[in-house]
PDB file of N, CA and C in Angstrom:
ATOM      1  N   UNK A   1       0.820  -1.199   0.000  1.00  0.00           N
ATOM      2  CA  UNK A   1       0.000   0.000   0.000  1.00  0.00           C
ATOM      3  C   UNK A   1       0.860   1.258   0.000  1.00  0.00           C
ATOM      4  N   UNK A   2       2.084   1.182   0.759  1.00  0.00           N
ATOM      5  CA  UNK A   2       2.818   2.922   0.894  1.00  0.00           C
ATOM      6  C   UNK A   2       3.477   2.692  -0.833  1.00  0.00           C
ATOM      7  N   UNK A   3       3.046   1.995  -1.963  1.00  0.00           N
ATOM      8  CA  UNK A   3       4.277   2.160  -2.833  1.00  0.00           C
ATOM      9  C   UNK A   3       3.371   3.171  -3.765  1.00  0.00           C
ATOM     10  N   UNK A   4       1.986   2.841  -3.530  1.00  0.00           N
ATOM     11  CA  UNK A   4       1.586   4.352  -4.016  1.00  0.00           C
ATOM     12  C   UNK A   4       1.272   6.048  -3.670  1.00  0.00           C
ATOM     13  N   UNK A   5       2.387   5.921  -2.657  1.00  0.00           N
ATOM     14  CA  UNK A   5       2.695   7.307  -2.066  1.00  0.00           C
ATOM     15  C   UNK A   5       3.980   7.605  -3.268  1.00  0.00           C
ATOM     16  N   UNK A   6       4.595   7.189  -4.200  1.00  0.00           N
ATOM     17  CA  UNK A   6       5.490   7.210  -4.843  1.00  0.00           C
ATOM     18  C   UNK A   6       5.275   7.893  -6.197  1.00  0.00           C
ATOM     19  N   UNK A   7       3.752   8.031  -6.482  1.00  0.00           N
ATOM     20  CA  UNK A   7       2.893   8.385  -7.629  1.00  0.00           C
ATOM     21  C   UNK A   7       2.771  10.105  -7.078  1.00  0.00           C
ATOM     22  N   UNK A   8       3.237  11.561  -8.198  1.00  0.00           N
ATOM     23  CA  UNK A   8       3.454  12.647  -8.171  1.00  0.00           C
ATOM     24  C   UNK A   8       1.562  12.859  -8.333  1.00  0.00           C
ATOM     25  N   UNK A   9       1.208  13.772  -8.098  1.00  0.00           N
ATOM     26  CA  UNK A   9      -0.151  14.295  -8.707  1.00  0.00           C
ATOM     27  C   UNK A   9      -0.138  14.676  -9.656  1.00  0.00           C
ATOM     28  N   UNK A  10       0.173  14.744 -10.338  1.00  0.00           N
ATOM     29  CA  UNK A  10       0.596  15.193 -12.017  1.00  0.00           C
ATOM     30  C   UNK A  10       0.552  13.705 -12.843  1.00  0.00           C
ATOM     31  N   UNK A  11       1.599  12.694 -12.040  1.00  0.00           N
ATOM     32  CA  UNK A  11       1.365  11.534 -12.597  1.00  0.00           C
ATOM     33  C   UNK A  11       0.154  11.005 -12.732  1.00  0.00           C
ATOM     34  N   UNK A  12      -0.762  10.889 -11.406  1.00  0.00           N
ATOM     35  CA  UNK A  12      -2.259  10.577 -11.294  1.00  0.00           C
ATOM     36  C   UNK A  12      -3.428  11.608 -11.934  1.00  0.00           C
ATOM     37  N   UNK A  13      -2.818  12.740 -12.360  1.00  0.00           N
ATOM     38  CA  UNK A  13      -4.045  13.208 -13.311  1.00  0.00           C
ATOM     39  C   UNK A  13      -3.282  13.015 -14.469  1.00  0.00           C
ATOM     40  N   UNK A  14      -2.313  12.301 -15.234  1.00  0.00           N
ATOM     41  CA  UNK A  14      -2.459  11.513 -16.255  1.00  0.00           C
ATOM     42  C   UNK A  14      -3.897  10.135 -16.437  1.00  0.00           C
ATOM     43  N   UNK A  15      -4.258   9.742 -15.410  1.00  0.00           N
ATOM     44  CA  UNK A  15      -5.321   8.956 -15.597  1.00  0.00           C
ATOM     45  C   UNK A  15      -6.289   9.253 -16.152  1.00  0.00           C
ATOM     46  N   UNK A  16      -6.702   9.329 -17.090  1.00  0.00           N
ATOM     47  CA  UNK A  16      -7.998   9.616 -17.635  1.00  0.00           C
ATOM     48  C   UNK A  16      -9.727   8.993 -16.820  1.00  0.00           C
ATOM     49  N   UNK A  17      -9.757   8.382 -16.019  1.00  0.00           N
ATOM     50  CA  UNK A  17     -10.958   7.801 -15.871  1.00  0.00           C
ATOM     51  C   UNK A  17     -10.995   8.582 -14.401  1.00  0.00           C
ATOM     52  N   UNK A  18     -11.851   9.321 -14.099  1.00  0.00           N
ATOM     53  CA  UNK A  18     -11.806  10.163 -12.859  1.00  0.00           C
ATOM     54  C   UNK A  18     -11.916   9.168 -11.795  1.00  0.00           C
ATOM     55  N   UNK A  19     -13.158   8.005 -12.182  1.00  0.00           N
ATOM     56  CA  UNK A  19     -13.233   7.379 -10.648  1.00  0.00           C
ATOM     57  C   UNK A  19     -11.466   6.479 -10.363  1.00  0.00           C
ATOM     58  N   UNK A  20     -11.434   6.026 -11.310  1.00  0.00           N
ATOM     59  CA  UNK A  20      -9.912   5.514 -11.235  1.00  0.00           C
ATOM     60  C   UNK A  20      -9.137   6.700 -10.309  1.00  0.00           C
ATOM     61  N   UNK A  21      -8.970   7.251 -10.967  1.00  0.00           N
ATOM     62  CA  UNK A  21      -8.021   8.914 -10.660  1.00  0.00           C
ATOM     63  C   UNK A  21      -8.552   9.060  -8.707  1.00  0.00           C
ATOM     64  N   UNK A  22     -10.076   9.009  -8.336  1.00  0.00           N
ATOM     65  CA  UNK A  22     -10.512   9.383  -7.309  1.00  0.00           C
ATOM     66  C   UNK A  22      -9.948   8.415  -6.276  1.00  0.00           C
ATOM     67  N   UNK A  23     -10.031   6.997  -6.750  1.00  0.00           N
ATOM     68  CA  UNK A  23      -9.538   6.171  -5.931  1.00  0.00           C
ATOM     69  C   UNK A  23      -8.392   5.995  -5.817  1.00  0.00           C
ATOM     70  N   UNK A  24      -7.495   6.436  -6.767  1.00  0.00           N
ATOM     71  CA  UNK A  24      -6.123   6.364  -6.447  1.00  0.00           C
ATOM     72  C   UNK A  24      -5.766   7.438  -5.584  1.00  0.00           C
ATOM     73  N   UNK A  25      -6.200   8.802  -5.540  1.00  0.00           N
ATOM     74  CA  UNK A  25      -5.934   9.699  -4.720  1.00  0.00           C
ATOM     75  C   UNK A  25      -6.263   9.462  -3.653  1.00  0.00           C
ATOM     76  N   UNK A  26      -7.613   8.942  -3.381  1.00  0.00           N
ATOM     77  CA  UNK A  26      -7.852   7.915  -1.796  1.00  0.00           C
ATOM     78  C   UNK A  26      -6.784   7.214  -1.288  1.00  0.00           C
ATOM     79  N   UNK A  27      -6.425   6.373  -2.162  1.00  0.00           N
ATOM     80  CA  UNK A  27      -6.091   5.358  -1.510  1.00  0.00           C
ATOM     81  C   UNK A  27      -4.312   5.715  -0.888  1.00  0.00           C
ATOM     82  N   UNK A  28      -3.852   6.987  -1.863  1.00  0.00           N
ATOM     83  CA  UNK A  28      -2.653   7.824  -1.884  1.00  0.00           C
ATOM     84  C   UNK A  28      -2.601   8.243  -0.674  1.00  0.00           C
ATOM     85  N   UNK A  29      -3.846   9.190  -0.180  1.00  0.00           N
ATOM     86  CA  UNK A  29      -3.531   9.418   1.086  1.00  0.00           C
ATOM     87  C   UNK A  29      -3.907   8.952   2.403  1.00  0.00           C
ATOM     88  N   UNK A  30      -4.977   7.538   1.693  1.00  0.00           N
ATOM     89  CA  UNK A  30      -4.630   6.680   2.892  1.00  0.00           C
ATOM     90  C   UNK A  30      -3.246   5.428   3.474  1.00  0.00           C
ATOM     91  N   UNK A  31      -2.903   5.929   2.361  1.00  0.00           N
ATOM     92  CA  UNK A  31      -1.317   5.837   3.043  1.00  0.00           C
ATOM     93  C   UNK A  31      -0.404   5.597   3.286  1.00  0.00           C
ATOM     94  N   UNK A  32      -0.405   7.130   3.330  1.00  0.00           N
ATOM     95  CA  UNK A  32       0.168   7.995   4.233  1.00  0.00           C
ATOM     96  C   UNK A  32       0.107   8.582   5.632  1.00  0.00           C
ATOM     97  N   UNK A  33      -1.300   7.374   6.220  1.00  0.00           N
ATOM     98  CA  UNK A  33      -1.741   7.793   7.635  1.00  0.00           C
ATOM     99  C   UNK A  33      -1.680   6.517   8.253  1.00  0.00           C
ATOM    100  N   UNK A  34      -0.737   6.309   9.296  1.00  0.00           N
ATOM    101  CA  UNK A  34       0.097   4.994   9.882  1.00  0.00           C
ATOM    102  C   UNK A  34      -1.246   4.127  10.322  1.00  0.00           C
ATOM    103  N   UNK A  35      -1.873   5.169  10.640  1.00  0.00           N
ATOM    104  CA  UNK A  35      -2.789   4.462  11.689  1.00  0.00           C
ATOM    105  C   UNK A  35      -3.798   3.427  10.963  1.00  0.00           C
ATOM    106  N   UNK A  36      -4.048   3.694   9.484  1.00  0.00           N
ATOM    107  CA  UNK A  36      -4.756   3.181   8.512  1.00  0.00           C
ATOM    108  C   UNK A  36      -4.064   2.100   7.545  1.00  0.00           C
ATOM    109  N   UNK A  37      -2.979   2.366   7.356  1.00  0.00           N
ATOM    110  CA  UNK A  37      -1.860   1.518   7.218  1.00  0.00           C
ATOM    111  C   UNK A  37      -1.898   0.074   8.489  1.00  0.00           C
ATOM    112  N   UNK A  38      -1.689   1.004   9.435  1.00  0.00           N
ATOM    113  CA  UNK A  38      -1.474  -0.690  10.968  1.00  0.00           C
ATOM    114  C   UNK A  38      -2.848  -0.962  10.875  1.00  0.00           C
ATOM    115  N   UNK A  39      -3.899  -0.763  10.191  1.00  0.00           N
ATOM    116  CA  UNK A  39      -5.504  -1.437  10.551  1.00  0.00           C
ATOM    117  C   UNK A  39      -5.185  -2.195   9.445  1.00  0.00           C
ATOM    118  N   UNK A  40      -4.985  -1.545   7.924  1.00  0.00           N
ATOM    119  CA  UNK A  40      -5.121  -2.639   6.813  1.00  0.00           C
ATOM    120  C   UNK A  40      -4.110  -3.874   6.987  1.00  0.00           C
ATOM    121  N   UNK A  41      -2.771  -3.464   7.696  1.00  0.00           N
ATOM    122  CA  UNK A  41      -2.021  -4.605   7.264  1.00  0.00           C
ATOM    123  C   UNK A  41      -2.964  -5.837   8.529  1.00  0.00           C
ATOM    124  N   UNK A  42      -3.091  -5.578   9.690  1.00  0.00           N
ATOM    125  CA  UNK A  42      -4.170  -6.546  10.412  1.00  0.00           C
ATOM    126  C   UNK A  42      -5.055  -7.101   9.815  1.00  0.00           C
ATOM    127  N   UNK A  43      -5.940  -6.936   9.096  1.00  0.00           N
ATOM    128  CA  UNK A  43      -6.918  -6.947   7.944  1.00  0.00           C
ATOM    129  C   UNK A  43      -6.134  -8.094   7.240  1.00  0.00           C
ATOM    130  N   UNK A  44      -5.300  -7.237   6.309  1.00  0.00           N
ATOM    131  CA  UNK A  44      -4.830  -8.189   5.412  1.00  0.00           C
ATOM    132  C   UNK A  44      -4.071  -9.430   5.684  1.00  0.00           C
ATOM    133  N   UNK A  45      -3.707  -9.238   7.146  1.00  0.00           N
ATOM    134  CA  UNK A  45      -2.948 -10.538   7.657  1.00  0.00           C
ATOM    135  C   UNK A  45      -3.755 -11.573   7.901  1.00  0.00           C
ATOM    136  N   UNK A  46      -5.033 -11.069   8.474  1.00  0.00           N
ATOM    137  CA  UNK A  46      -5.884 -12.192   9.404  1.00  0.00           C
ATOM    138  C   UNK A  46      -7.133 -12.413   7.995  1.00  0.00           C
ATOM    139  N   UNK A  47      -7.627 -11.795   6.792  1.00  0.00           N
ATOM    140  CA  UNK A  47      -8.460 -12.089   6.352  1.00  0.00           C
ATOM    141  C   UNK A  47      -7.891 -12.629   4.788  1.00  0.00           C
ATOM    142  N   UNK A  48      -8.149 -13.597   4.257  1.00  0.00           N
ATOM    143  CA  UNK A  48      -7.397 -14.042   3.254  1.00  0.00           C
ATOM    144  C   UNK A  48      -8.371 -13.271   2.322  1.00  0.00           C
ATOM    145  N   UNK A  49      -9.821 -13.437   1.816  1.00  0.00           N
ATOM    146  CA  UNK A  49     -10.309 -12.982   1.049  1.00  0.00           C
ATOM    147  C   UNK A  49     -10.249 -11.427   0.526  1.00  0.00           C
ATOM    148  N   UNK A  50      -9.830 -10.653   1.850  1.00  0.00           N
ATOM    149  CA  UNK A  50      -9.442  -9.825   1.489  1.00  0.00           C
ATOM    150  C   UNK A  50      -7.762  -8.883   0.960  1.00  0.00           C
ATOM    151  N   UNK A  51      -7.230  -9.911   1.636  1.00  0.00           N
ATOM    152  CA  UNK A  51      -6.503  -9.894   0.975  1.00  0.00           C
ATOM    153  C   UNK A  51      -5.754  -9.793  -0.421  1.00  0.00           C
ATOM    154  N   UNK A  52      -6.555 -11.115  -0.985  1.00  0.00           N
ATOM    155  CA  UNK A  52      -7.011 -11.160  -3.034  1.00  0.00           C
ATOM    156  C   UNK A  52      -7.450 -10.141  -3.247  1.00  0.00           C
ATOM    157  N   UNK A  53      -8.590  -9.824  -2.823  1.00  0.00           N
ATOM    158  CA  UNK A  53      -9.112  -8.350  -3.629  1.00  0.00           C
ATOM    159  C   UNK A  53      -7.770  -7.217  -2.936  1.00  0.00           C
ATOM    160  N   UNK A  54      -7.070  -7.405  -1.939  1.00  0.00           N
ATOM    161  CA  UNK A  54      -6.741  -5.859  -2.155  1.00  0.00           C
ATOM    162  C   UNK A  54      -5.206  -6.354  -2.999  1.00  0.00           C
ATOM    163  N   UNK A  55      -4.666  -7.658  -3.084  1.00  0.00           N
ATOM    164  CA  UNK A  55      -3.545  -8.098  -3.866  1.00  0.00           C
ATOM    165  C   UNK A  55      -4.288  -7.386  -5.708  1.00  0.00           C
ATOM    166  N   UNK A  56      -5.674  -7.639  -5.968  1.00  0.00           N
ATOM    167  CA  UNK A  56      -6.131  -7.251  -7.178  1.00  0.00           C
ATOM    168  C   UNK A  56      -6.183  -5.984  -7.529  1.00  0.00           C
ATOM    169  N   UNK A  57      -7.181  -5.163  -6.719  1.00  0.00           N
ATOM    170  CA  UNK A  57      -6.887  -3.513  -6.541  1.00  0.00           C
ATOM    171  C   UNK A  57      -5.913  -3.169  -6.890  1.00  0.00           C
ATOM    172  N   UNK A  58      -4.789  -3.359  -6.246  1.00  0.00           N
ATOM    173  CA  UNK A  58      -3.432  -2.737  -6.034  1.00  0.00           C
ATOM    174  C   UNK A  58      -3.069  -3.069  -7.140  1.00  0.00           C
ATOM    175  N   UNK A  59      -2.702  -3.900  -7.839  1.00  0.00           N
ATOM    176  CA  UNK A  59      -2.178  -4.524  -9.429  1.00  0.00           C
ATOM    177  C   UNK A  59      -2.770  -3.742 -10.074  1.00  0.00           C
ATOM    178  N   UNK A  60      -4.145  -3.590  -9.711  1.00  0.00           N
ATOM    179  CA  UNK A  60      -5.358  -2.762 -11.085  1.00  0.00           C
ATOM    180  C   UNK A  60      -4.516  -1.038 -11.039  1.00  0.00           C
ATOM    181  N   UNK A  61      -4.535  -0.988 -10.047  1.00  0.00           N
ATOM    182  CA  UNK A  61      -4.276   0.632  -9.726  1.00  0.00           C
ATOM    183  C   UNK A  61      -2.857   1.023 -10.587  1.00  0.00           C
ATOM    184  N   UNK A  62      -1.709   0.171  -9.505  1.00  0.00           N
ATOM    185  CA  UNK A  62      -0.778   0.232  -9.982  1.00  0.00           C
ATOM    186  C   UNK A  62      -0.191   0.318 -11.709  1.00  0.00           C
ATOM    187  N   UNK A  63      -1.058  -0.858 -12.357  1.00  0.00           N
ATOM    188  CA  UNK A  63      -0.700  -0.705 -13.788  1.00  0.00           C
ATOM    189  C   UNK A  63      -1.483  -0.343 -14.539  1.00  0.00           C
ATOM    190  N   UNK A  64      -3.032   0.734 -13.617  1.00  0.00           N
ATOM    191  CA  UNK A  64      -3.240   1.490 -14.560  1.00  0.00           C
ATOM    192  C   UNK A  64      -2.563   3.068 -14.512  1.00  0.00           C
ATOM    193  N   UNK A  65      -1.636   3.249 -13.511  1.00  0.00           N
ATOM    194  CA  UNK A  65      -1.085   4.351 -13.296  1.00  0.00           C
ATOM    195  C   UNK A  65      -0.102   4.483 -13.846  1.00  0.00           C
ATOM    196  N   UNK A  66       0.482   2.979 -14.604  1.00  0.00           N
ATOM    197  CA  UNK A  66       2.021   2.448 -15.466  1.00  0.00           C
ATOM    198  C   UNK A  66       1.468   3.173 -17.020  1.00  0.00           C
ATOM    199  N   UNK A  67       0.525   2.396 -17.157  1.00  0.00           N
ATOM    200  CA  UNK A  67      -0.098   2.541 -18.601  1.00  0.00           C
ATOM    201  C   UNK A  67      -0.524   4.403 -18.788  1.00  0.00           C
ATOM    202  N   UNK A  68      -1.238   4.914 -17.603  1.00  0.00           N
ATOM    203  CA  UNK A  68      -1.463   6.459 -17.618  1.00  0.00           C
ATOM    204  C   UNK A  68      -0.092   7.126 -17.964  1.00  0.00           C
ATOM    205  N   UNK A  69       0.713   6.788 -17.502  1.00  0.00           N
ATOM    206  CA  UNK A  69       1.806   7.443 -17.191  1.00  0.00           C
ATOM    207  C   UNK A  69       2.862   7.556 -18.915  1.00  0.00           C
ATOM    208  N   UNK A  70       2.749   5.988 -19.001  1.00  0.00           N
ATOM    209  CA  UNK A  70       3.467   5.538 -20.441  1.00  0.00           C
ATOM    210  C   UNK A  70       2.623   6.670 -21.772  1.00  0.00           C
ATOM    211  N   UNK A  71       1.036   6.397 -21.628  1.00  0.00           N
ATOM    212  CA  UNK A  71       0.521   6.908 -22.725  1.00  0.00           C
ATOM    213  C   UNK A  71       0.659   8.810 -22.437  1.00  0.00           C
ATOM    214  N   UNK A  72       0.708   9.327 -21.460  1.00  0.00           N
ATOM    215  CA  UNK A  72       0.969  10.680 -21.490  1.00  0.00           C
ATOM    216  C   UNK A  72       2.480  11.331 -21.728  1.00  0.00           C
ATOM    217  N   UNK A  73       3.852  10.211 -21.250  1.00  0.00           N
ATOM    218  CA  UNK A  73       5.019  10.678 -21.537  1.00  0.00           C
ATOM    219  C   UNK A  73       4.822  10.791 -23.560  1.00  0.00           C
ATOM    220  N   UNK A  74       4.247   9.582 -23.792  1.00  0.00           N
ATOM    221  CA  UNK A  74       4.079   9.719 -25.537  1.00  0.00           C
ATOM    222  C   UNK A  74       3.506  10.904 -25.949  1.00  0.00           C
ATOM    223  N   UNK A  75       2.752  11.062 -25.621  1.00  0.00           N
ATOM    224  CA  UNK A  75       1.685  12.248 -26.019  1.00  0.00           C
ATOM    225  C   UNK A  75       2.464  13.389 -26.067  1.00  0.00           C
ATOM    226  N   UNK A  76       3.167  13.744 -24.664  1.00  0.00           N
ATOM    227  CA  UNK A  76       3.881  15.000 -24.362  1.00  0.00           C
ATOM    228  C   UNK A  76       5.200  15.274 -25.586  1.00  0.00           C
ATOM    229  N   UNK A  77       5.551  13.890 -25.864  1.00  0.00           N
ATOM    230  CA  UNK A  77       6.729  13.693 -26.816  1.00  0.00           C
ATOM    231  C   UNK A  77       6.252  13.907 -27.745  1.00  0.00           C
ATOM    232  N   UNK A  78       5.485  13.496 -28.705  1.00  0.00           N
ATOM    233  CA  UNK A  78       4.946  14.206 -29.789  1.00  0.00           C
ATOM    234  C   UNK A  78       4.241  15.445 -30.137  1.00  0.00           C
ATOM    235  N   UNK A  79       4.161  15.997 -28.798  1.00  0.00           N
ATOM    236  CA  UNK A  79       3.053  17.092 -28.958  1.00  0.00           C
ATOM    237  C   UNK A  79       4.723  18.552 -29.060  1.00  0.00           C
ATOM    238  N   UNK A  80       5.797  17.797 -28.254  1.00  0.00           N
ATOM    239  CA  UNK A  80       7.052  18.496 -28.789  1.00  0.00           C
ATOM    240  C   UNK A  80       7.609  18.220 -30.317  1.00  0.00           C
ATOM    241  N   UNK A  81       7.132  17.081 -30.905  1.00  0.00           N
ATOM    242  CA  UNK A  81       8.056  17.102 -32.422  1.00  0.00           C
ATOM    243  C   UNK A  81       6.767  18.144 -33.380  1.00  0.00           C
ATOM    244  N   UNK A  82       5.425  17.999 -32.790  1.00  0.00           N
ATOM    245  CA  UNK A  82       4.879  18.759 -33.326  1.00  0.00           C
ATOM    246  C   UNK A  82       5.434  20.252 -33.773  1.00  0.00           C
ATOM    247  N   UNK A  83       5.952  20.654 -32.150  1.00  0.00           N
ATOM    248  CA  UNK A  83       5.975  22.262 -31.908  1.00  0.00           C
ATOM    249  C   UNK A  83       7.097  22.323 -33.030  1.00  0.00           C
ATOM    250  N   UNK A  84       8.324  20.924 -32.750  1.00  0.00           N
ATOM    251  CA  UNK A  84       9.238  21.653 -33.716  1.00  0.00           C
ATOM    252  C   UNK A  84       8.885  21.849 -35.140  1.00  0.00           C
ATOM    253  N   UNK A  85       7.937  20.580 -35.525  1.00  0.00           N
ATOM    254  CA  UNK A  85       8.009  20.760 -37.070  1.00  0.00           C
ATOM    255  C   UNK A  85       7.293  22.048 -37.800  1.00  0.00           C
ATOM    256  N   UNK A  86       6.351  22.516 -36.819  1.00  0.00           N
ATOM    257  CA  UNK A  86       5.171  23.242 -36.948  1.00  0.00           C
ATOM    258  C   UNK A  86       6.351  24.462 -36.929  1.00  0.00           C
ATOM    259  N   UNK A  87       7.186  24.987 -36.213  1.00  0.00           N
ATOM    260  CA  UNK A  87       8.542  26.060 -35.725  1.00  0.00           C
ATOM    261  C   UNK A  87       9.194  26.098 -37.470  1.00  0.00           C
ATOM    262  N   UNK A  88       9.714  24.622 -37.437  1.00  0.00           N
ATOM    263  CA  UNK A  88      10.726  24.417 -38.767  1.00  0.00           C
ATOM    264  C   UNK A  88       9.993  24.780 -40.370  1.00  0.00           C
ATOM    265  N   UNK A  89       8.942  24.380 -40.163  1.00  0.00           N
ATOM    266  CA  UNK A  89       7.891  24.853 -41.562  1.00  0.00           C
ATOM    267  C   UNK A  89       7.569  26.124 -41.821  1.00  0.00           C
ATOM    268  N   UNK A  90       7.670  26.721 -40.305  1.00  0.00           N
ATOM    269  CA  UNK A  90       7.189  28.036 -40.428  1.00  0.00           C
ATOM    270  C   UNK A  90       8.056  29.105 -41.299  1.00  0.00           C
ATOM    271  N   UNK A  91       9.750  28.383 -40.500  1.00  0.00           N
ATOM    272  CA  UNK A  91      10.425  29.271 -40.738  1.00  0.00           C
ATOM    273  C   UNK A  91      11.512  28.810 -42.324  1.00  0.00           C
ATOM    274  N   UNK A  92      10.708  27.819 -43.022  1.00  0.00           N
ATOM    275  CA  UNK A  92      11.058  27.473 -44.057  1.00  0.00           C
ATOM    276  C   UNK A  92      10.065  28.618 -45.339  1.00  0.00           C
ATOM    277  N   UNK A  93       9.212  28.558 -45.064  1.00  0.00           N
ATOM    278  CA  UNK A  93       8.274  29.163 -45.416  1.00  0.00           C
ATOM    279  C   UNK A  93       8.365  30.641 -45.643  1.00  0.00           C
ATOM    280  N   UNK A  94       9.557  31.063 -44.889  1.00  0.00           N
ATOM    281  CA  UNK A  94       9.417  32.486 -44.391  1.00  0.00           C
ATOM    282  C   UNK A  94      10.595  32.797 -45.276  1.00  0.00           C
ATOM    283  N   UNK A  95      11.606  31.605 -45.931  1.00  0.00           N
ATOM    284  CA  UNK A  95      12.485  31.791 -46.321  1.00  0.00           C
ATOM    285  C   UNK A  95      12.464  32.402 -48.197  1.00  0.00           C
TER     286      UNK A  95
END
């Protein structure tokens, strides 16, 4: 659970799906609060079923925050070869 205190807010509004986005910010700053942290890991020690679901959650979250993250570094990268080519045409143009 603390490995998604590791996720920037910038990274998590790369997520496109708000409730996704809502629950990851939940779950971000739950923690970060010990006290909620020492209840879940009790939880997760003594209840197996829940456990799976939060072993599932966490996978879901985690690699949809991999995949958010991957598809916005792309985006940002092309949205720079744009600026240049859109810069370089201009000033071909001008020539």
């Amino acid at each position: 659970m603390t490995d998604l205190t590791k996720y920037s807010d910038s990274e998590m509004e790369a997520i496109r799906s708000s409730r996704v986005r809502s629950i990851m910010y939940g779950a971000k700053a739950a923690s970060m609060n010990p006290k909620v942290v020492d209840a879940f890991v009790v939880l997760y020690e003594d209840l197996a079923p829940l456990r799976i679901a939060g072993n599932m959650i966490f996978n879901y979250l985690t690699s949809n925050i991999a995949k958010s993250i991957e598809v916005s570094a792309k985006h940002s990268l092309w949205e720079g070869v744009v600026v240049v080519v859109l810069i370089s045409s201009s000033r071909m143009s001008k020539s």
